[in-house]
N, C-alpha and C. Protein backbone atom coordinates (compact mmCIF):
# COMPACT_ATOMS: atom_id res chain seq x y z
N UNK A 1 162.55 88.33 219.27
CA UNK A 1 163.44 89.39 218.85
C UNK A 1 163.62 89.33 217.35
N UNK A 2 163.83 90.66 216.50
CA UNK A 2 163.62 90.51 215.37
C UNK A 2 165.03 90.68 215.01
N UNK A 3 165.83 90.05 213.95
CA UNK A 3 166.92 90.20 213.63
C UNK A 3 167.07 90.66 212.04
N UNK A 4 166.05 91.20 211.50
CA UNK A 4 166.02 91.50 210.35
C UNK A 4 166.30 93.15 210.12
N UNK A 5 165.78 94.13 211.57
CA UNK A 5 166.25 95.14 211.55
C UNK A 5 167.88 95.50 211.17
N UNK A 6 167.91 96.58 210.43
CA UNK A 6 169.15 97.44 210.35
C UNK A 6 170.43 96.93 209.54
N UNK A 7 169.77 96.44 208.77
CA UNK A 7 170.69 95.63 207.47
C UNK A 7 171.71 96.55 206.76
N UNK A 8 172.04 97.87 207.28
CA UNK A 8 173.11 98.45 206.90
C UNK A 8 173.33 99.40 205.88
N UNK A 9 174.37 99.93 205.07
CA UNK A 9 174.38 100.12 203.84
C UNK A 9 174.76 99.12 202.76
N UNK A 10 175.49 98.20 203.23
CA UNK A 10 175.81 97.07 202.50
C UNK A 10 174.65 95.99 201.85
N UNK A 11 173.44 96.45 202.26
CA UNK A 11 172.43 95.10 202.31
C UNK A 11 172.18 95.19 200.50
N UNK A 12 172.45 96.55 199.99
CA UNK A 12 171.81 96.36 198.38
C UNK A 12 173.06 95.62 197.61
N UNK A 13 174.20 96.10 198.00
CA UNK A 13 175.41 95.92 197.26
C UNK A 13 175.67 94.77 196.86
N UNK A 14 176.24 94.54 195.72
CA UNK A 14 176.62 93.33 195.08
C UNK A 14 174.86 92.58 194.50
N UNK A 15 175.08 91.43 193.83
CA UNK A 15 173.95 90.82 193.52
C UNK A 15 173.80 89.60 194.01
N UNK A 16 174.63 88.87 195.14
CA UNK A 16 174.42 88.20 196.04
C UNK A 16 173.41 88.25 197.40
N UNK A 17 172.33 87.17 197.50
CA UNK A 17 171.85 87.80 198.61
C UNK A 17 172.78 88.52 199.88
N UNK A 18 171.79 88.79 200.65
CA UNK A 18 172.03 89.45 202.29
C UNK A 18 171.55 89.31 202.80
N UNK A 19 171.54 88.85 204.07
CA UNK A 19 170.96 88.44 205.42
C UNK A 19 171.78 89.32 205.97
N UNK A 20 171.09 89.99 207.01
CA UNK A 20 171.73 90.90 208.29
C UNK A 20 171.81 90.01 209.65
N UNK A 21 172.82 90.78 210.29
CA UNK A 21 173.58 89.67 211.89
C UNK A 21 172.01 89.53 212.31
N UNK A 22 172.04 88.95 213.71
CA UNK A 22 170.74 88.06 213.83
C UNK A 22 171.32 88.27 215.69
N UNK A 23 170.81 88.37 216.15
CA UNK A 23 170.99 88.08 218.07
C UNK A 23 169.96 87.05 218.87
N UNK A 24 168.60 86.71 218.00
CA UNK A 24 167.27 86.15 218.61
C UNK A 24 167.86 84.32 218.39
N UNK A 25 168.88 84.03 218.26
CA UNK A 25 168.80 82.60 218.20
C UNK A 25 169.39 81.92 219.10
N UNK A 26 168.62 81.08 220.24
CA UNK A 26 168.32 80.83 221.47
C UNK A 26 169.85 79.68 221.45
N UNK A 27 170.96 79.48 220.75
CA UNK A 27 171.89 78.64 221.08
C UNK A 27 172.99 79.67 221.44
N UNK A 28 172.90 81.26 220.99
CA UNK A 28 173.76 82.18 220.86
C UNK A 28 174.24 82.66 222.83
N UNK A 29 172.89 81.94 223.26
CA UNK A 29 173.10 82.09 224.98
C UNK A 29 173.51 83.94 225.30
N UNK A 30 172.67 84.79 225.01
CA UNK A 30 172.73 85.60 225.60
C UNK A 30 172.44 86.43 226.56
N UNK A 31 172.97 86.86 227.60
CA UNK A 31 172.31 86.94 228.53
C UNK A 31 171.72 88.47 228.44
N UNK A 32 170.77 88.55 229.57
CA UNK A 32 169.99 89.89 229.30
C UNK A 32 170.68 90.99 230.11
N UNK A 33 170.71 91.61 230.07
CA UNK A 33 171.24 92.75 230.93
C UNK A 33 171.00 92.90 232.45
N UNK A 34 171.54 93.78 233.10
CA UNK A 34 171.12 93.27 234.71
C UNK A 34 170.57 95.02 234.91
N UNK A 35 168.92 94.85 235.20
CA UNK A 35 168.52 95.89 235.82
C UNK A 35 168.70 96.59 236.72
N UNK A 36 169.24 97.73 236.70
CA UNK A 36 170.07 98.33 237.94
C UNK A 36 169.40 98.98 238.84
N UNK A 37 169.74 98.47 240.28
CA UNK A 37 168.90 98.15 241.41
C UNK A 37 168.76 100.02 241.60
N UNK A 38 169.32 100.69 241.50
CA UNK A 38 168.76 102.03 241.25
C UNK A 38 167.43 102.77 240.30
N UNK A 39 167.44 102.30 238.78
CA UNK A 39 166.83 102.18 238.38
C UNK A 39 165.31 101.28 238.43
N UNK A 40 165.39 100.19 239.04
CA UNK A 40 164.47 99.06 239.82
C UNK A 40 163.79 100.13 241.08
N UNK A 41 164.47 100.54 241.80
CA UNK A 41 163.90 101.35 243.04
C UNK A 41 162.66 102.51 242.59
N UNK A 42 163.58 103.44 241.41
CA UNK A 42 163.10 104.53 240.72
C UNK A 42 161.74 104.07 240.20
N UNK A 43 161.58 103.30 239.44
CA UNK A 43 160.44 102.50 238.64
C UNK A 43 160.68 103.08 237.25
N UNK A 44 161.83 103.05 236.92
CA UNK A 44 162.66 103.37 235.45
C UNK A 44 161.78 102.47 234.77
N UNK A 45 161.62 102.78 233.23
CA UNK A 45 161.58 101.83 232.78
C UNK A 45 161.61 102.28 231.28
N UNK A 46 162.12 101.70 230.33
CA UNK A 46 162.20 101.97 228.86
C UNK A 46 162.96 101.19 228.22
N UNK A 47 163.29 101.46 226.91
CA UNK A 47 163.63 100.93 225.31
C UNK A 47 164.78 101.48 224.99
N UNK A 48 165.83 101.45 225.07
CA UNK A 48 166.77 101.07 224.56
C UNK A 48 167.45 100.74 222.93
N UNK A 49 167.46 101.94 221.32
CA UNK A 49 168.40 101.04 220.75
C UNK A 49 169.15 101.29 220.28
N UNK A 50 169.92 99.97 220.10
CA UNK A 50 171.43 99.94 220.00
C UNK A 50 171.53 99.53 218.43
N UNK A 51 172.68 100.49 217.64
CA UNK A 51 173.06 99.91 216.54
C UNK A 51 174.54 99.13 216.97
N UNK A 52 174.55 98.07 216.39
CA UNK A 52 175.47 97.22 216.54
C UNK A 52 176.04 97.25 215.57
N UNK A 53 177.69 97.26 215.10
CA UNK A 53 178.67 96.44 213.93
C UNK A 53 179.12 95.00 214.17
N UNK A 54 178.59 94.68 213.24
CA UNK A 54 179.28 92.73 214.05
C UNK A 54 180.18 92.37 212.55
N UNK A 55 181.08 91.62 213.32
CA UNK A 55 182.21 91.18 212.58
C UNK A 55 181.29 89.77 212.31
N UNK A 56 182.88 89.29 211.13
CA UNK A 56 182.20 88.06 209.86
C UNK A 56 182.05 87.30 211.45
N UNK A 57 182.65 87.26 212.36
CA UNK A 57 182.87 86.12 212.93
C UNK A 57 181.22 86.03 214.17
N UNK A 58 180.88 86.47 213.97
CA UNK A 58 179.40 86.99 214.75
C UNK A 58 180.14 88.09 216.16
N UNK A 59 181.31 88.53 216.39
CA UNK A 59 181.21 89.58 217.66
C UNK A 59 181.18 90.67 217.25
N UNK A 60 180.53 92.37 218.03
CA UNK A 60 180.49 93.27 218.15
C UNK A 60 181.84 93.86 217.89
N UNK A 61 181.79 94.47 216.86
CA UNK A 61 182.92 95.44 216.64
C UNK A 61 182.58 97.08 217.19
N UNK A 62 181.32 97.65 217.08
CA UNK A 62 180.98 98.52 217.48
C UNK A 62 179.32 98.44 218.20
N UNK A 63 179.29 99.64 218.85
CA UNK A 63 177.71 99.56 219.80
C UNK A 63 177.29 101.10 219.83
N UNK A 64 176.33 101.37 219.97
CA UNK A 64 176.29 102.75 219.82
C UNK A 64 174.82 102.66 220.07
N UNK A 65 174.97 103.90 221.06
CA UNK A 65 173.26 104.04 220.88
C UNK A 65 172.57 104.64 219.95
N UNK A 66 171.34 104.30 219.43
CA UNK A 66 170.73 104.87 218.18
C UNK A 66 169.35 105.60 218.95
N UNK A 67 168.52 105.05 220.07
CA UNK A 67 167.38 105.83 220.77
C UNK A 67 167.71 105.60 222.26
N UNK A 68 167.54 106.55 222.62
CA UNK A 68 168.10 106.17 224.52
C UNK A 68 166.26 106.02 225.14
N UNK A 69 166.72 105.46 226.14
CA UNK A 69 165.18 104.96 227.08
C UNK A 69 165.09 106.47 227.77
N UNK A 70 165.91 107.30 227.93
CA UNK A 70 165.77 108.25 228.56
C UNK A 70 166.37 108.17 229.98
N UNK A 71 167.12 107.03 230.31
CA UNK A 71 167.35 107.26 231.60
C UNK A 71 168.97 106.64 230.93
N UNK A 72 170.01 107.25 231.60
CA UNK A 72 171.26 107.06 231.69
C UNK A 72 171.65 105.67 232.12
N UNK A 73 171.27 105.43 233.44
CA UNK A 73 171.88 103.76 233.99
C UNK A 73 170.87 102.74 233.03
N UNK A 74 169.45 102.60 232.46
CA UNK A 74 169.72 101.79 231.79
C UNK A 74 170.05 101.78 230.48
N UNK A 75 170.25 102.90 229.83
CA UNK A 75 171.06 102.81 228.40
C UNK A 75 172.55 102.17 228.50
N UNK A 76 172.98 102.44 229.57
CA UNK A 76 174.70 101.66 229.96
C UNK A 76 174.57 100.03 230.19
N UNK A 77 173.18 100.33 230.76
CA UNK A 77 173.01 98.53 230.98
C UNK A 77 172.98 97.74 230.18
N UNK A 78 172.18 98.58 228.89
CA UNK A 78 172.12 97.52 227.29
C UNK A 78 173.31 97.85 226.99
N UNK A 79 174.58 98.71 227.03
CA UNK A 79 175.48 98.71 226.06
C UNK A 79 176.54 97.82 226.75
N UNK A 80 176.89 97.32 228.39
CA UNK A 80 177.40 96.86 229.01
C UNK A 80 176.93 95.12 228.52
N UNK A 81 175.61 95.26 228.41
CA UNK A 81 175.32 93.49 227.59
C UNK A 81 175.80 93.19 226.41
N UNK A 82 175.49 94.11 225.60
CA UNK A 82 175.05 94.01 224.31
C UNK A 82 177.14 93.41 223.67
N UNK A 83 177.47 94.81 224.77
CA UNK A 83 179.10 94.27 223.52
C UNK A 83 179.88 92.87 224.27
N UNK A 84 179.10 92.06 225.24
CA UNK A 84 179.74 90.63 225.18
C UNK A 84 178.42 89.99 224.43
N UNK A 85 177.63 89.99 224.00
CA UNK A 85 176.78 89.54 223.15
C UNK A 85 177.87 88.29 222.22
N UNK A 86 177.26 87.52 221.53
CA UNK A 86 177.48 86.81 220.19
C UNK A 86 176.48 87.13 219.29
N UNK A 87 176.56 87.24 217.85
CA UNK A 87 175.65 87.44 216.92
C UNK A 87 175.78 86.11 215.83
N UNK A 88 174.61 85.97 214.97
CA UNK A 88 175.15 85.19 213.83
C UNK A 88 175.28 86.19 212.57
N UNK A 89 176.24 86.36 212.13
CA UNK A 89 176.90 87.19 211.24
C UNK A 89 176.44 87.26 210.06
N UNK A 90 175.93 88.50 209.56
CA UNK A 90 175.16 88.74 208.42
C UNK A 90 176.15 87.68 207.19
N UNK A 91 175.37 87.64 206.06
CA UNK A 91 175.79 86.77 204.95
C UNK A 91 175.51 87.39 203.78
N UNK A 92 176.61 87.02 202.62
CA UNK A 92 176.10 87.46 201.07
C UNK A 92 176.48 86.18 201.03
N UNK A 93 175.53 85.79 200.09
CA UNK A 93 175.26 85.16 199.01
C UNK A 93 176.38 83.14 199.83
N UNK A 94 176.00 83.32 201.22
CA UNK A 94 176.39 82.03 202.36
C UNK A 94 177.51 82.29 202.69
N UNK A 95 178.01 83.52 202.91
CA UNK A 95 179.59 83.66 203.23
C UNK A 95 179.01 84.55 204.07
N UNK A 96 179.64 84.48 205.35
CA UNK A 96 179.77 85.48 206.49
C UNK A 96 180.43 86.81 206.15
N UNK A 97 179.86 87.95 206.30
CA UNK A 97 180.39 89.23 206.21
C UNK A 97 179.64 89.62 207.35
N UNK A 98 181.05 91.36 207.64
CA UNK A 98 180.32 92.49 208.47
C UNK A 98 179.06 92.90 208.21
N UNK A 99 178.03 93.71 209.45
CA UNK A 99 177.35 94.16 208.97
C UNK A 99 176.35 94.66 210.23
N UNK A 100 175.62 95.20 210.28
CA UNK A 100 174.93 96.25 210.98
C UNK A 100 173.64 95.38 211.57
N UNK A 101 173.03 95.76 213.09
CA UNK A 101 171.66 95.17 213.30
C UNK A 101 171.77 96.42 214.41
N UNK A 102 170.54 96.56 214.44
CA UNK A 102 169.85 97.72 215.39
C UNK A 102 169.00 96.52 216.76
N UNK A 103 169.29 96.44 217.87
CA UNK A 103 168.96 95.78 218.85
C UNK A 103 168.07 96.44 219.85
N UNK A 104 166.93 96.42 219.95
CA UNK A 104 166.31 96.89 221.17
C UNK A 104 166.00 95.99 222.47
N UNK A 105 166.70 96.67 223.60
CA UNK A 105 166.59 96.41 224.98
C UNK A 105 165.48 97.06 225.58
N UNK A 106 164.30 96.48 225.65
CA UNK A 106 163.25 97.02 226.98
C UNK A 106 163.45 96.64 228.10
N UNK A 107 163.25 97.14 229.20
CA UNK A 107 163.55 97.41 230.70
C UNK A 107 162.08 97.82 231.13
N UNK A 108 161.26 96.03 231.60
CA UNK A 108 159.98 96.43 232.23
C UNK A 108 159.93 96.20 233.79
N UNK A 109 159.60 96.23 234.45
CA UNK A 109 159.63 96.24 235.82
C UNK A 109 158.23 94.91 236.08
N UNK A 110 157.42 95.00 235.10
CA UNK A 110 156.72 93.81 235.22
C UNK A 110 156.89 92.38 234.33
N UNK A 111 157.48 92.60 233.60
CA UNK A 111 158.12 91.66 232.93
C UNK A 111 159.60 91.96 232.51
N UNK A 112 159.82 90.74 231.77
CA UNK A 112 161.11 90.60 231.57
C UNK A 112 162.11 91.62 231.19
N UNK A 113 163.53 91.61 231.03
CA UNK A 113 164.37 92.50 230.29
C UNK A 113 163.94 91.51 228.78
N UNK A 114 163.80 92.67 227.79
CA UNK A 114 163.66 91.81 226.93
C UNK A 114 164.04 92.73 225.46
N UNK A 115 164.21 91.61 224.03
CA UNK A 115 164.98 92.78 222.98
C UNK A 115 163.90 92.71 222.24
């Protein structure tokens, strides 16, 4: 998972670096979304993304969808994960600040749920 997407408007500002929030780091324990056994039956399957606001502290302040998979139950499924998520919280210059990441949820039927 790439956590470099969607660095915000904040990412130029100031002359301190920026790092944008981050979701791909395997201690953050997140779980994947639960494919909905309706959608599973259907043979749904798509991408999902989500712009996220994450606070200094790494949680979701906001979620929003930015591209829908096209199917309703699983766009709810990534937004139902996504806002108990943990993030590691974008940074200027080693200080935790707000800040923006765009998250994609795929929904494969042969492999994994995966971002």
């Amino acid at each position: 998972m790439s956590s470099r997407a969607g660095a915000g408007p904040s990412a130029g500002a100031g002359s301190a670096a920026y790092s944008p929030p981050g979701f791909g780091a395997s201690y953050l324990h997140n779980p994947k979304p639960s494919y909905p056994l309706m959608a599973r039956r259907r043979g749904l399957e798509g991408v999902v993304r989500l712009d996220v606001r994450v606070s200094a502290e790494g949680i979701p302040t906001g979620v929003k969808i930015r591209e829908s998979s096209g199917h309703e139950s699983l766009d709810e499924a990534a937004l139902i994960a996504v806002w108990h998520w943990r993030f590691s919280p974008a940074r200027r210059g080693g200080e935790p600040v707000e800040g923006t990441v765009v998250v994609p949820v795929r929904f494969n039927l042969e492999g994994d749920i995966g971002g």
